[in-house]
Protein backbone atom coordinates (compact mmCIF):
# COMPACT_ATOMS: atom_id res chain seq x y z
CA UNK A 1 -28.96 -18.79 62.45
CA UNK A 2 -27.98 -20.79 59.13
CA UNK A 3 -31.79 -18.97 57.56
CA UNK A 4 -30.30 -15.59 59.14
CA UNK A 5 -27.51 -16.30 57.17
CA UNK A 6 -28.98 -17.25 53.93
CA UNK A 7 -31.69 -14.33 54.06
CA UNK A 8 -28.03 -11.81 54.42
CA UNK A 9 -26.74 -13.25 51.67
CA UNK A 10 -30.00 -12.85 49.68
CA UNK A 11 -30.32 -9.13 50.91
CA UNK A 12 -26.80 -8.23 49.84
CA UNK A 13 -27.03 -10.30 46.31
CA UNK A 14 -30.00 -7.72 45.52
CA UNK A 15 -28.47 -4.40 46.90
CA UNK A 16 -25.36 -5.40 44.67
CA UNK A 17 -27.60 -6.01 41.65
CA UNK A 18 -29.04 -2.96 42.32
CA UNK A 19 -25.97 -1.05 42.33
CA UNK A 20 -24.21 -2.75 38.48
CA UNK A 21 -27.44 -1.67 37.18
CA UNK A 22 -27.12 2.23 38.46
CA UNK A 23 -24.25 3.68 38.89
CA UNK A 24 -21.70 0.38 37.55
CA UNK A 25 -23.27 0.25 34.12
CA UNK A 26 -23.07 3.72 33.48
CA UNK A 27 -19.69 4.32 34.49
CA UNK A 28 -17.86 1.56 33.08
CA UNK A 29 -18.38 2.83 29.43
CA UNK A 30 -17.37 6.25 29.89
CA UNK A 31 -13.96 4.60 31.58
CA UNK A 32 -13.35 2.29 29.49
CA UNK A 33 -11.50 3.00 26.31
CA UNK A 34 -12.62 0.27 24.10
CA UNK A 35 -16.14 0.77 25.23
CA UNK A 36 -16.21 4.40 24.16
CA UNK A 37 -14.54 3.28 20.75
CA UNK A 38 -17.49 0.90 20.31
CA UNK A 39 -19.59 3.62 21.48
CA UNK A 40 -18.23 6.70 18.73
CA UNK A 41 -17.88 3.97 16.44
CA UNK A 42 -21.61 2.68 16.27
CA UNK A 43 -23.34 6.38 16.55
CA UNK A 44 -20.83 7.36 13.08
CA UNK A 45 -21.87 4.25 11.67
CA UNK A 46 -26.40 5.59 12.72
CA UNK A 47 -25.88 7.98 10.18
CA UNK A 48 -29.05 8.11 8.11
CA UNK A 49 -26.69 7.30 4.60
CA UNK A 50 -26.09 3.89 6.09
CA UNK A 51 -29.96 3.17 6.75
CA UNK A 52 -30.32 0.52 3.92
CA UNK A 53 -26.41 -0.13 3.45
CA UNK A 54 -24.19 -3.17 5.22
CA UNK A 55 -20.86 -2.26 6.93
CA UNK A 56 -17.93 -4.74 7.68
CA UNK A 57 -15.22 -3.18 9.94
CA UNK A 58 -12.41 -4.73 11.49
CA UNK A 59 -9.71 -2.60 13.86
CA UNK A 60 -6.47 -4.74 15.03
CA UNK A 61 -3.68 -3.59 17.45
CA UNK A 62 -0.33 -3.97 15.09
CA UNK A 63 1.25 -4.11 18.88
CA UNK A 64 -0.46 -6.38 20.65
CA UNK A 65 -2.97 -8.47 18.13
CA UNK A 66 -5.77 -7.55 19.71
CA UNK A 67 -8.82 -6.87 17.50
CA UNK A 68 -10.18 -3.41 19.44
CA UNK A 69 -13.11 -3.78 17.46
CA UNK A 70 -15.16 -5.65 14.51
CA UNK A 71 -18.65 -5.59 13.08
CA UNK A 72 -19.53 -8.29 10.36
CA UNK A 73 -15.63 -9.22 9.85
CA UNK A 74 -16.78 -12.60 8.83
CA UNK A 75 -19.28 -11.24 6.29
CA UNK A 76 -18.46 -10.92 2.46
CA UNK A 77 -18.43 -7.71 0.58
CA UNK A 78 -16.75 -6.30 -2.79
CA UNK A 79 -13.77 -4.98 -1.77
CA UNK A 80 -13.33 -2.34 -5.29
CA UNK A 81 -10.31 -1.65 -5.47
CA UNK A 82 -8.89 -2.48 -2.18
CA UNK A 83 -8.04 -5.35 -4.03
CA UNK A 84 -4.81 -3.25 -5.31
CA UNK A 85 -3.99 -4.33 -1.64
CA UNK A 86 -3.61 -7.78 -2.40
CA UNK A 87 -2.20 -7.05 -5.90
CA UNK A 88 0.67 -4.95 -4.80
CA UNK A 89 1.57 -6.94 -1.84
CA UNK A 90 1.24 -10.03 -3.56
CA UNK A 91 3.88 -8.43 -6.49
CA UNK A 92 6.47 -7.40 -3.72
CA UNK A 93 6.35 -10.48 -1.69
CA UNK A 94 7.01 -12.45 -5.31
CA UNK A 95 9.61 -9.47 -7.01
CA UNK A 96 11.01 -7.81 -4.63
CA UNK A 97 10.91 -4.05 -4.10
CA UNK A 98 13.72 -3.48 -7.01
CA UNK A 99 12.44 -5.54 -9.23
CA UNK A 100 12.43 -3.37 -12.53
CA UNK A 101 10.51 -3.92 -16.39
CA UNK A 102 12.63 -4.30 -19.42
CA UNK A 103 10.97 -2.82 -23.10
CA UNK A 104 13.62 -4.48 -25.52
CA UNK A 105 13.96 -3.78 -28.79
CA UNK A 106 16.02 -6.33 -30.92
CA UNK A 107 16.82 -8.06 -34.09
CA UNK A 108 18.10 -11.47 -35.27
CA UNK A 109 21.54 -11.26 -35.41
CA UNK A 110 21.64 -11.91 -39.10
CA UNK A 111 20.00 -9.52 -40.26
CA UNK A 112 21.78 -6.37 -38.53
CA UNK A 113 24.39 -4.51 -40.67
CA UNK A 114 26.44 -1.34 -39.65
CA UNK A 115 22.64 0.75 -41.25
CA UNK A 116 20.05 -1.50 -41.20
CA UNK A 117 18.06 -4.37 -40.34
CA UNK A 118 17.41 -6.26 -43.21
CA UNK A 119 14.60 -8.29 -41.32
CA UNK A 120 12.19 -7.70 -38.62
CA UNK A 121 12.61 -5.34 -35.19
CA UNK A 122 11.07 -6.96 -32.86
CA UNK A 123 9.31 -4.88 -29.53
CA UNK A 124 9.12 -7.00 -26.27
CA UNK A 125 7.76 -6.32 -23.44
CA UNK A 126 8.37 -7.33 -19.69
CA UNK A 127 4.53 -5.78 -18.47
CA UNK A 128 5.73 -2.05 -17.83
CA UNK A 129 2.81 -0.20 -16.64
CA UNK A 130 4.53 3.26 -16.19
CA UNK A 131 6.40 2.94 -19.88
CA UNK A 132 5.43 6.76 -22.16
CA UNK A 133 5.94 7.95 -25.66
CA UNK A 134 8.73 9.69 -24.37
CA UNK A 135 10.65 6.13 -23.42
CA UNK A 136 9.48 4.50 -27.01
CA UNK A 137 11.78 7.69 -28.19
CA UNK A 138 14.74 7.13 -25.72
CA UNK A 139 14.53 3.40 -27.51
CA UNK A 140 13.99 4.85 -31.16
CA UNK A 141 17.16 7.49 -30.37
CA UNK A 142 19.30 3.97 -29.44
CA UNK A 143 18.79 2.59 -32.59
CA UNK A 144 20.12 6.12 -34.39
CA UNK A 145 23.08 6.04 -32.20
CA UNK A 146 23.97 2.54 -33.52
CA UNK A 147 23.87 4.05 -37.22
CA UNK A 148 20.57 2.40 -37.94
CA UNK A 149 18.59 4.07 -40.91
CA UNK A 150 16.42 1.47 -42.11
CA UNK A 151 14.39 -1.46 -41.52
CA UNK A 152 13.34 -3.34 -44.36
CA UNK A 153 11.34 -6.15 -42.06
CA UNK A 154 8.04 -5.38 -40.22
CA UNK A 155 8.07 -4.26 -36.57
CA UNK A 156 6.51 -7.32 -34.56
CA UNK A 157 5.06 -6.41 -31.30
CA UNK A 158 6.08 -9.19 -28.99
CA UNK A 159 3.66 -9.53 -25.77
CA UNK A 160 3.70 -12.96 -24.84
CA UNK A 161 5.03 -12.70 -21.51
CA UNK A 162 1.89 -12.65 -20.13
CA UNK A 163 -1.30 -14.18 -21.52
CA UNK A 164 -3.42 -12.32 -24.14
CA UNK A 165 -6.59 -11.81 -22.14
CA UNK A 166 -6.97 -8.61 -22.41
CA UNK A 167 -9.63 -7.63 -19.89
CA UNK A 168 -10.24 -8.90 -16.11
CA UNK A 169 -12.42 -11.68 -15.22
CA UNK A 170 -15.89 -10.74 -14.29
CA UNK A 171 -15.37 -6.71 -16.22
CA UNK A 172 -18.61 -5.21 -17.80
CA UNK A 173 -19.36 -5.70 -21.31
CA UNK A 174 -20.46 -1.79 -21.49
CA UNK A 175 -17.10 -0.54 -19.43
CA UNK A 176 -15.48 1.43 -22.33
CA UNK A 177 -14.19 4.28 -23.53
CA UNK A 178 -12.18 5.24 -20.40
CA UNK A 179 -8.17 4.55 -18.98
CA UNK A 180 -10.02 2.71 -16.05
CA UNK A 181 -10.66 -0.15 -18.10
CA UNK A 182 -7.69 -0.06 -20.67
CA UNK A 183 -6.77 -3.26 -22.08
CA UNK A 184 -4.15 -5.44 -20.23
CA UNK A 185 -0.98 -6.65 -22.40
CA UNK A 186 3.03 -6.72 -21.78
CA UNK A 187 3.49 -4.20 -24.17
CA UNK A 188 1.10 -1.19 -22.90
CA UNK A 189 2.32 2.51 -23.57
CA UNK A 190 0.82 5.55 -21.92
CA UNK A 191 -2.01 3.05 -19.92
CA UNK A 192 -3.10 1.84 -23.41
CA UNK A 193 -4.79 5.29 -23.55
CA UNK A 194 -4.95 8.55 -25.57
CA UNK A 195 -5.85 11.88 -24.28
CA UNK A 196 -8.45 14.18 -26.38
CA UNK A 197 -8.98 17.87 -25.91
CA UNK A 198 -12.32 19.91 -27.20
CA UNK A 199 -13.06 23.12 -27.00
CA UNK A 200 -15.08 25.21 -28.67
CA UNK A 201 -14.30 27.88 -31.58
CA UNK A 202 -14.35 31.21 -31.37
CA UNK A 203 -18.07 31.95 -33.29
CA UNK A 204 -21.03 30.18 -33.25
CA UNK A 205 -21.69 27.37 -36.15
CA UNK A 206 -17.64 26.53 -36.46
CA UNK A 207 -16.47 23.20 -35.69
CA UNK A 208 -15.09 21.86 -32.48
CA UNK A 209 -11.56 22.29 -32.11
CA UNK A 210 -9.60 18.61 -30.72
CA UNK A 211 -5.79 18.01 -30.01
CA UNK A 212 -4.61 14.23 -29.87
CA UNK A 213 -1.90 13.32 -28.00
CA UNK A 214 0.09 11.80 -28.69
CA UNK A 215 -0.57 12.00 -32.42
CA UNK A 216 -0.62 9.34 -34.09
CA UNK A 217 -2.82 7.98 -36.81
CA UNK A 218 -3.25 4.73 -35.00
CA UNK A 219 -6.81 7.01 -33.13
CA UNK A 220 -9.14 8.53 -35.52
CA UNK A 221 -11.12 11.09 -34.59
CA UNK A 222 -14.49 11.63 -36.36
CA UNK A 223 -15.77 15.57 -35.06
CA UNK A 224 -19.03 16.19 -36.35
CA UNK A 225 -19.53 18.31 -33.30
CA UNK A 226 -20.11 21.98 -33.80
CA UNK A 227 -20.00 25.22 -32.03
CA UNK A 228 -23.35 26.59 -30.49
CA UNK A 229 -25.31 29.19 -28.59
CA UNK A 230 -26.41 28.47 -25.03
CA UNK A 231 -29.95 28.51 -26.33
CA UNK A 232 -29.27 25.00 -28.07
CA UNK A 233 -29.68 22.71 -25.27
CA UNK A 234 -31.07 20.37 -27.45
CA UNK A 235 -27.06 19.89 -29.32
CA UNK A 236 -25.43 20.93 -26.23
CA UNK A 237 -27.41 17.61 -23.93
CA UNK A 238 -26.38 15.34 -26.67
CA UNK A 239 -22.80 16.55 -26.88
CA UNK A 240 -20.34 12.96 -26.44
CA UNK A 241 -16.69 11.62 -26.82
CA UNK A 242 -16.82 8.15 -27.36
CA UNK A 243 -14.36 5.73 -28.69
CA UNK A 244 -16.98 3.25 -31.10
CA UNK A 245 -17.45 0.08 -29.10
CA UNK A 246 -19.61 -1.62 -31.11
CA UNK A 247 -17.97 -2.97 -32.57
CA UNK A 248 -14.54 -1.69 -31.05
CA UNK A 249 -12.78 0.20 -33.56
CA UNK A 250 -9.83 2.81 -32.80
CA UNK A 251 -12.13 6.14 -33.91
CA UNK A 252 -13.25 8.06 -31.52
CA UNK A 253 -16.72 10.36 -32.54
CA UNK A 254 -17.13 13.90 -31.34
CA UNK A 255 -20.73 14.31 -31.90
CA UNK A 256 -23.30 17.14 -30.07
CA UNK A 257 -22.56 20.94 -29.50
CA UNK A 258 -20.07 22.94 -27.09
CA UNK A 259 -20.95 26.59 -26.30
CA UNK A 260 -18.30 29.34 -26.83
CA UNK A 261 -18.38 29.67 -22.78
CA UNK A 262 -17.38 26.19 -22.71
CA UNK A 263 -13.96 25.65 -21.60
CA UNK A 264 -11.82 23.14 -23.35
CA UNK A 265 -12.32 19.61 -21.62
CA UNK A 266 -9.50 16.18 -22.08
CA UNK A 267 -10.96 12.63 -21.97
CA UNK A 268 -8.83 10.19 -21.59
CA UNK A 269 -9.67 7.18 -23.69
CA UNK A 270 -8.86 3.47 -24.44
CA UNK A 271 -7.30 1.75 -27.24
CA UNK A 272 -8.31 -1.39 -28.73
CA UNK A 273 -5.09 -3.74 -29.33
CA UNK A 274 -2.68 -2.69 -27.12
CA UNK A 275 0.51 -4.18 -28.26
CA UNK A 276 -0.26 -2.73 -31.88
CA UNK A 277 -0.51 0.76 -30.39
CA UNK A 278 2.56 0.60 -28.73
CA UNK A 279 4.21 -1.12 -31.94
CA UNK A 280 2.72 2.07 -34.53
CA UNK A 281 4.06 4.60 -32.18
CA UNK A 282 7.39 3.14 -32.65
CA UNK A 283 7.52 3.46 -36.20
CA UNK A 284 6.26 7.12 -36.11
CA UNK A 285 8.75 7.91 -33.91
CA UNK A 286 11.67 6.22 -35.91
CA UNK A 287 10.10 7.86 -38.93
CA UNK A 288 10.37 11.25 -37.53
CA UNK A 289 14.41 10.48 -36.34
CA UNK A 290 14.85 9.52 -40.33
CA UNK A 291 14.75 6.02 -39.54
CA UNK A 292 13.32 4.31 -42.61
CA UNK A 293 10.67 1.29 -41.79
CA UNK A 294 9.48 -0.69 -44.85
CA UNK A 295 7.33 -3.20 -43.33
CA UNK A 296 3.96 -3.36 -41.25
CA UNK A 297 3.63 -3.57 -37.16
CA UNK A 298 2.14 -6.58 -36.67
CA UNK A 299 1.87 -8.94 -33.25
CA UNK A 300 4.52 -12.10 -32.91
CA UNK A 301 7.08 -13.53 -31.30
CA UNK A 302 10.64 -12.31 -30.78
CA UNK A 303 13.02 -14.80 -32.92
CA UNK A 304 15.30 -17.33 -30.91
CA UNK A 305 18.43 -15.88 -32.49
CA UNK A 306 17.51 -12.34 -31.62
CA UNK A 307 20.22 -9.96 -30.50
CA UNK A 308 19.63 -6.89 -28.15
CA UNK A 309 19.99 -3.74 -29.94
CA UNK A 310 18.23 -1.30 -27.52
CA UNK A 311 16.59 -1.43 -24.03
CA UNK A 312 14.65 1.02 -21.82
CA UNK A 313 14.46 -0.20 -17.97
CA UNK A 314 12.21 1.55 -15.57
CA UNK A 315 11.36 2.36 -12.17
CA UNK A 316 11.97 -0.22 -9.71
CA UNK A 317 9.04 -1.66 -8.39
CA UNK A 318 8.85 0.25 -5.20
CA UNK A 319 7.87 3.26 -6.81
CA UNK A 320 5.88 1.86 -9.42
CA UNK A 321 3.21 1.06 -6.96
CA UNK A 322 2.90 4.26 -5.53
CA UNK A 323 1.08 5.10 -8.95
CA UNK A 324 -0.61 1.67 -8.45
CA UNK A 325 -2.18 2.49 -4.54
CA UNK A 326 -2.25 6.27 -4.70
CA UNK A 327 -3.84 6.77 -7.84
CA UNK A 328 -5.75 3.51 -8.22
CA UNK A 329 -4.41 2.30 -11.32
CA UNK A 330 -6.36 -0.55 -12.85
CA UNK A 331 -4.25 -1.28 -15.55
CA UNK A 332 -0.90 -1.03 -13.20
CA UNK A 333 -2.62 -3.29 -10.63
CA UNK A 334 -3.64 -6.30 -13.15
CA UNK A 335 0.08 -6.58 -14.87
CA UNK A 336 1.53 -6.36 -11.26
CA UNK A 337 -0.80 -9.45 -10.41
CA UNK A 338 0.22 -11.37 -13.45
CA UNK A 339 3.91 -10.57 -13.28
CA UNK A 340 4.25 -11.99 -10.04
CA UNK A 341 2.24 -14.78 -11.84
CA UNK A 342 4.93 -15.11 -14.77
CA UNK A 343 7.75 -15.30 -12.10
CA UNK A 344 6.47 -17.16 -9.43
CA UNK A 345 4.68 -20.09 -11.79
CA UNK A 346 6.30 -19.17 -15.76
CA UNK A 347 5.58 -17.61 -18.71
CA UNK A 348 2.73 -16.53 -19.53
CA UNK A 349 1.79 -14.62 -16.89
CA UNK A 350 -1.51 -15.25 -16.02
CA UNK A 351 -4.34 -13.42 -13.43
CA UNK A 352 -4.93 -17.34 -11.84
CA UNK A 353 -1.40 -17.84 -11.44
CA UNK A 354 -0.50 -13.78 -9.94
CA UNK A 355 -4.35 -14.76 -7.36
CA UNK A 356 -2.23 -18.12 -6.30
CA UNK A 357 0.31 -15.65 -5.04
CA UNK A 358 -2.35 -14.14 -2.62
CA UNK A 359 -4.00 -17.27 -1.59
CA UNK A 360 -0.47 -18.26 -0.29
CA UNK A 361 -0.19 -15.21 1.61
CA UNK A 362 -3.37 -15.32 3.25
CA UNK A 363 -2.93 -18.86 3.54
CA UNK A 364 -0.07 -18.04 5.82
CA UNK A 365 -2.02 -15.40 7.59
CA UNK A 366 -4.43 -18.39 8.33
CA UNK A 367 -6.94 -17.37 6.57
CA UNK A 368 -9.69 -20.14 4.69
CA UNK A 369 -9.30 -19.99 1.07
CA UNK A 370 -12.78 -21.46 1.34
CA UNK A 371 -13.77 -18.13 2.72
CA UNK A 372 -13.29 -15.78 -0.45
CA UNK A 373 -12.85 -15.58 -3.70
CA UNK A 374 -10.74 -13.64 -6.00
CA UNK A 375 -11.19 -12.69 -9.30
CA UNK A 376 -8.72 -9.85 -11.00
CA UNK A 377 -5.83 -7.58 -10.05
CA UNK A 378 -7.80 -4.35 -9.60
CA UNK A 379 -11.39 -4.92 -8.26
CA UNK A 380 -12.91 -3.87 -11.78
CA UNK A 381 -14.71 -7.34 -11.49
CA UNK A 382 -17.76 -8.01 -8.63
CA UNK A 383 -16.82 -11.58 -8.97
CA UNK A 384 -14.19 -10.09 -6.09
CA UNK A 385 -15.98 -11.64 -2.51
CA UNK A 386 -13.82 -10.65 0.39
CA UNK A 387 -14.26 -10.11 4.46
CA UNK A 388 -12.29 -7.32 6.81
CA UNK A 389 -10.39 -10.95 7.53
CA UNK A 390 -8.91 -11.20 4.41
CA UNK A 391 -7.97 -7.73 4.10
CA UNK A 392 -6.39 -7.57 7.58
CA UNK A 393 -4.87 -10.72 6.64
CA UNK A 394 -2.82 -8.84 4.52
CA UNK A 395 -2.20 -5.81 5.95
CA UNK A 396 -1.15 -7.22 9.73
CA UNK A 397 1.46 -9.39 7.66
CA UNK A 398 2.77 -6.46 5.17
CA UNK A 399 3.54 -4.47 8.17
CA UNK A 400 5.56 -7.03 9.64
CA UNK A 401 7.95 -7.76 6.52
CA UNK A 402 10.34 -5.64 7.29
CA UNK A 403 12.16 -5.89 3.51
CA UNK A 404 8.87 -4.59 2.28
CA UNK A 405 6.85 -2.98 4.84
CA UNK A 406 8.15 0.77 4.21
CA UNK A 407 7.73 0.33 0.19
CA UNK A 408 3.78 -1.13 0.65
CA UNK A 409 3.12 1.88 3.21
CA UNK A 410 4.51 4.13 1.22
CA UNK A 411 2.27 3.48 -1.62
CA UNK A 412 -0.76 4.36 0.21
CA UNK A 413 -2.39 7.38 -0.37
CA UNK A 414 -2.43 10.01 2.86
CA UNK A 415 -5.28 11.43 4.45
CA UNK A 416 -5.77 14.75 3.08
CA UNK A 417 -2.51 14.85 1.41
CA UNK A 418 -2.20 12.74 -1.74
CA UNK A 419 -3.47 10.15 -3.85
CA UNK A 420 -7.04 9.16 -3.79
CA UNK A 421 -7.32 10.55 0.24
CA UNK A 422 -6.23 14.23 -0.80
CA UNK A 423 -9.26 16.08 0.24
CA UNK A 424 -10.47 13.80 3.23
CA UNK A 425 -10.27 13.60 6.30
CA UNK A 426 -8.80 17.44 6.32
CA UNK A 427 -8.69 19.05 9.63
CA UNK A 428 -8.70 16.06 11.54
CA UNK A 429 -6.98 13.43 13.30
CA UNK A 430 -6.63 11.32 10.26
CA UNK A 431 -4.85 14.06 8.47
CA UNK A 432 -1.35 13.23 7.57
CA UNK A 433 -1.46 10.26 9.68
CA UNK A 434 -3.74 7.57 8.09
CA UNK A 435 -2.67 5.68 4.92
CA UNK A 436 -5.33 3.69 3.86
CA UNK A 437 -6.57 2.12 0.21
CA UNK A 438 -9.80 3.33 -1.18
CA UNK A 439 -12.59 1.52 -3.22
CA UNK A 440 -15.29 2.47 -5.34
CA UNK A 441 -17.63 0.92 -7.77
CA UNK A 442 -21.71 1.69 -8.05
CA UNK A 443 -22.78 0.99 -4.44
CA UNK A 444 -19.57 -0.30 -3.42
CA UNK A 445 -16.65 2.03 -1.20
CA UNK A 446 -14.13 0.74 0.73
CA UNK A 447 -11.42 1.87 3.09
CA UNK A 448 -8.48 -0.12 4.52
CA UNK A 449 -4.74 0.48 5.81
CA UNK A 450 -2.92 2.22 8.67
CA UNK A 451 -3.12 4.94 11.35
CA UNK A 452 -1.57 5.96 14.62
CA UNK A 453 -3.60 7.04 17.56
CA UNK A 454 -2.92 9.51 20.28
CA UNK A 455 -1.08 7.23 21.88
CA UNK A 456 1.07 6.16 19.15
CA UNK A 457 -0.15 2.60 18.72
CA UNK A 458 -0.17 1.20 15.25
CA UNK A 459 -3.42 0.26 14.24
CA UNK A 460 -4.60 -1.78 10.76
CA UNK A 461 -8.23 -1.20 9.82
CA UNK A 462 -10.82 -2.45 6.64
CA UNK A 463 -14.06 -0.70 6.25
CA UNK A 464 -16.35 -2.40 3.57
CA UNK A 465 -19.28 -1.18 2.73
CA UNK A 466 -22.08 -1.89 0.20
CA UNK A 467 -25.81 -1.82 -0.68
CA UNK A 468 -26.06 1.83 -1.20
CA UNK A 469 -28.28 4.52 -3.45
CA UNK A 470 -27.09 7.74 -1.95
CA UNK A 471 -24.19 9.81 -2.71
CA UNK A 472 -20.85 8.12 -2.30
CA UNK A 473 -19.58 10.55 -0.75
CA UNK A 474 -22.38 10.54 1.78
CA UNK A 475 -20.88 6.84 2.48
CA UNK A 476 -17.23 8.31 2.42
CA UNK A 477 -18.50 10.67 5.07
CA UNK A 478 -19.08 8.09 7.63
CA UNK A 479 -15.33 6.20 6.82
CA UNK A 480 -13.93 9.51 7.74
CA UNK A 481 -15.73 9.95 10.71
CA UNK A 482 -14.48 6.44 11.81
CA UNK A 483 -10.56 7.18 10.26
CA UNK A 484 -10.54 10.48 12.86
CA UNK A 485 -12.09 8.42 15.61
CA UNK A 486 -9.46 5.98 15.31
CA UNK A 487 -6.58 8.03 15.00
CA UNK A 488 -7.64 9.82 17.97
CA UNK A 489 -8.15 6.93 20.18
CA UNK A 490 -6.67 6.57 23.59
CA UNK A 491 -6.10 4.25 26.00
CA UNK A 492 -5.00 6.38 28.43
CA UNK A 493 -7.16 9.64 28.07
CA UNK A 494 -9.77 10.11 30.64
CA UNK A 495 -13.00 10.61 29.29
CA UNK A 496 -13.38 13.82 31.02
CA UNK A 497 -10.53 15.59 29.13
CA UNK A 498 -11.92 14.88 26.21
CA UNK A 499 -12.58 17.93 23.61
């Protein structure tokens, strides 16, 4: 009887093996949500633009903590400019959603009569990255109102609340001649850029045409370009804007040939020595309101007896980083990260004391400040090493801040609505739902934020990947597949009613 017994027990063992193997197997991954999210999940990610390309994902439950799914989390990537994540959340944890930048313009006290100044103005900046011409002539339309006609000092450009490094850690030497890389300083104007238009003229062998704006003689522009017919490929292929880098001077050289089918084209271009740009537009603007300047605008410190004479205050801070996340703003994201710098740790800001700031978040999200490393504001640099972990580790607390939360989320950019998402994810899902950050450099894109399945749970997501030749959008493709496949995830839903 007790072998009887034994050889049942053996007999059933096998029939019930047989059974998880045929019909148990196969049906628990159709029925079970998170197996079927694995499932969509992996087959987007066997696309054929991944084949020699690394992925880190990471998917958390904002309502229960659960991770529903993750793929290399611990691995380290660039993160591009999902670092304006860290930036931005860093700067309202430190600031405060209505914090607000101060451009002063002042004077020692001394020196200011009833219609002059008979020593220096002096320009200070606070690290506005949204401040315009049009604010330098709010300032310069102050100083009339007082009665102010004339300054007989210089105009010192005052930009020492944050350090004079002008340029991220880890940025590439031959990354010029564009607003993504404009130089970082307190006093920036217009992102520390200038915009200039060509277009052809109207025969054949005349010379470009070009508009600078704003005009000012602090940009040259040397146009040897000329007019052509579409038979001149050789003038038209070596057609180029480029500010002169080598070394970097403010002219910029129009050099090549446009054809009179061309249509008129703006680059957007850097300036070298930011606070002295902002400092020359000043005194063309006070010399167009008939404000006299005798001196030179030249970089220094604001004098300890200085009185206010004029002050432009912006935006508050929650609606400067919408520009920041929805736009991807490089020059916004690295004063952000060394304003939060100046205030948390003192003047001068600095980019190591704003990345302290975001170590002490993370830290608090328990994340290993062994297991990362940080190098700017913006994710310019590819000295930037993060994992899905750190970038969750931000998000999952952001969301639960409540004096903050609505001002971060609102900053990212909508799937197929705005910002950097505008044309993805259309037609699916995703659209209007997911907010997410993106990130781009050569071989690098990145994806990370919010979205809200079928069921209405609150999910936060980071998609990092890297080691790519193909298109980027190719890559992009893939993130989108995965952004509609999470947004229409359901716990509930059979798997026979799905479309």
């Amino acid at each position: 009887m007790k072998h009887m017994r034994w050889l049942l027990i053996a007999t059933l063992y096998v029939l019930l093996a047989g059974c998880s193997s045929s019909s148990a197997l196969k049906v628990m991954p159709e029925n079970d949500p998170l197996l079927r999210l694995k499932g969509d999940i992996e087959a987007a990610l066997a696309d054929s633009a991944m084949q020699q390309s690394d992925a880190g994902i990471k998917i958390v439950s904002l309502k229960t903590g659960e991770t529903l799914y993750e793929r290399n989390s611990e691995r380290l990537f660039h993160p591009a400019s999902n670092m304006k994540l860290l930036s931005t959340a860093a700067a309202l944890k430190v600031l405060g959603p209505t914090w607000q930048f101060n451009t002063d313009i002042l004077a020692d006290s001394a020196n200011v009569g009833k219609k002059q100044v008979d020593g220096n103005l002096y320009l200070r900046g606070s690290g506005d990255p949204d401040l315009l011409t049009d604010d330098l002539s709010d300032l310069a339309a102050k100083l009339a109102k007082r009665g102010i006609a004339r300054i007989k000092g210089d105009i010192i450009c005052d930009a020492s609340y944050l350090d004079d490094l002008y340029w991220g850690k880890g940025w590439m030497w031959d990354d010029v001649s564009a607003w993504y890389w404009a130089p970082i300083s307190a006093l920036s104007v217009n992102d520390n850029c200038v915009e200039l238009t060509v277009e052809p003229a109207e025969k054949v062998g005349g010379a470009l045409n070009y508009r600078l704006e704003p005009e000012t003689a602090y940009m040259q522009v040397n146009n040897t370009g000329l007019t052509v017919s579409g038979s001149d490929t050789a003038a038209v292929d070596s057609f180029k804007v480029l500010r002169r880098w080598r070394p970097a001077e403010n002219i910029i050289d129009v050099s090549g040939g446009r054809t009179t089918g061309h249509r008129s084209r703006t680059w957007t271009i850097d300036v070298v020595d930011a606070p002295l740009y902002v400092g020359t537009l000043l005194k063309e603007i006070l010399t167009k309101k008939g404000i006299v300047v005798d001196g030179n605008v030249r970089i220094g410190k604001t004098g300890n007896s200085a009185m206010l004479l004029a002050r432009h205050t912006s935006e508050t801070l929650a609606v400067s980083i919408i520009n920041t996340n929805k736009e991807s703003d490089n020059l916004s994201a690295e004063l952000l990260l060394k304003i939060a710098g100046a205030e948390a740790q003192g003047v001068p800001g600095t980019a190591e004391k704003g990345i302290s700031q975001i170590y002490r978040i993370l830290a608090e999200a328990g994340i290993d400040s062994m297991s990362y490393y940080l190098a700017d504001g913006s994710g310019v640099s590819r000295y930037n090493t993060v994992t899905t972990d750190v970038l969750i580790g931000v998000l999952k607390p952001m969301h639960d801040a409540f004096s903050v939360a609505a001002e971060f989320k609102a900053s990212l950019p909508i799937a197929g609505k705005d910002g950097t998402l505008d044309y993805r994810m259309q037609d699916s899902p995703a659209e209007g739902n997911l907010r997410a950050k993106t990130g781009s450099l050569r071989g690098v894109s990145s994806l990370a934020g919010y979205t809200v399945t079928a069921d209405g749970e609150e999910l936060a997501f980071s998609i990092l990947m890297e080691h790519f030749v193909v298109r980027t959008s190719k890559i992009r493709a893939v993130q989108d597949k995965i952004g509609a496949i999470m947004s229409s995830f359901s716990r509930q839903q059979a798997a026979g009613s799905r479309q």
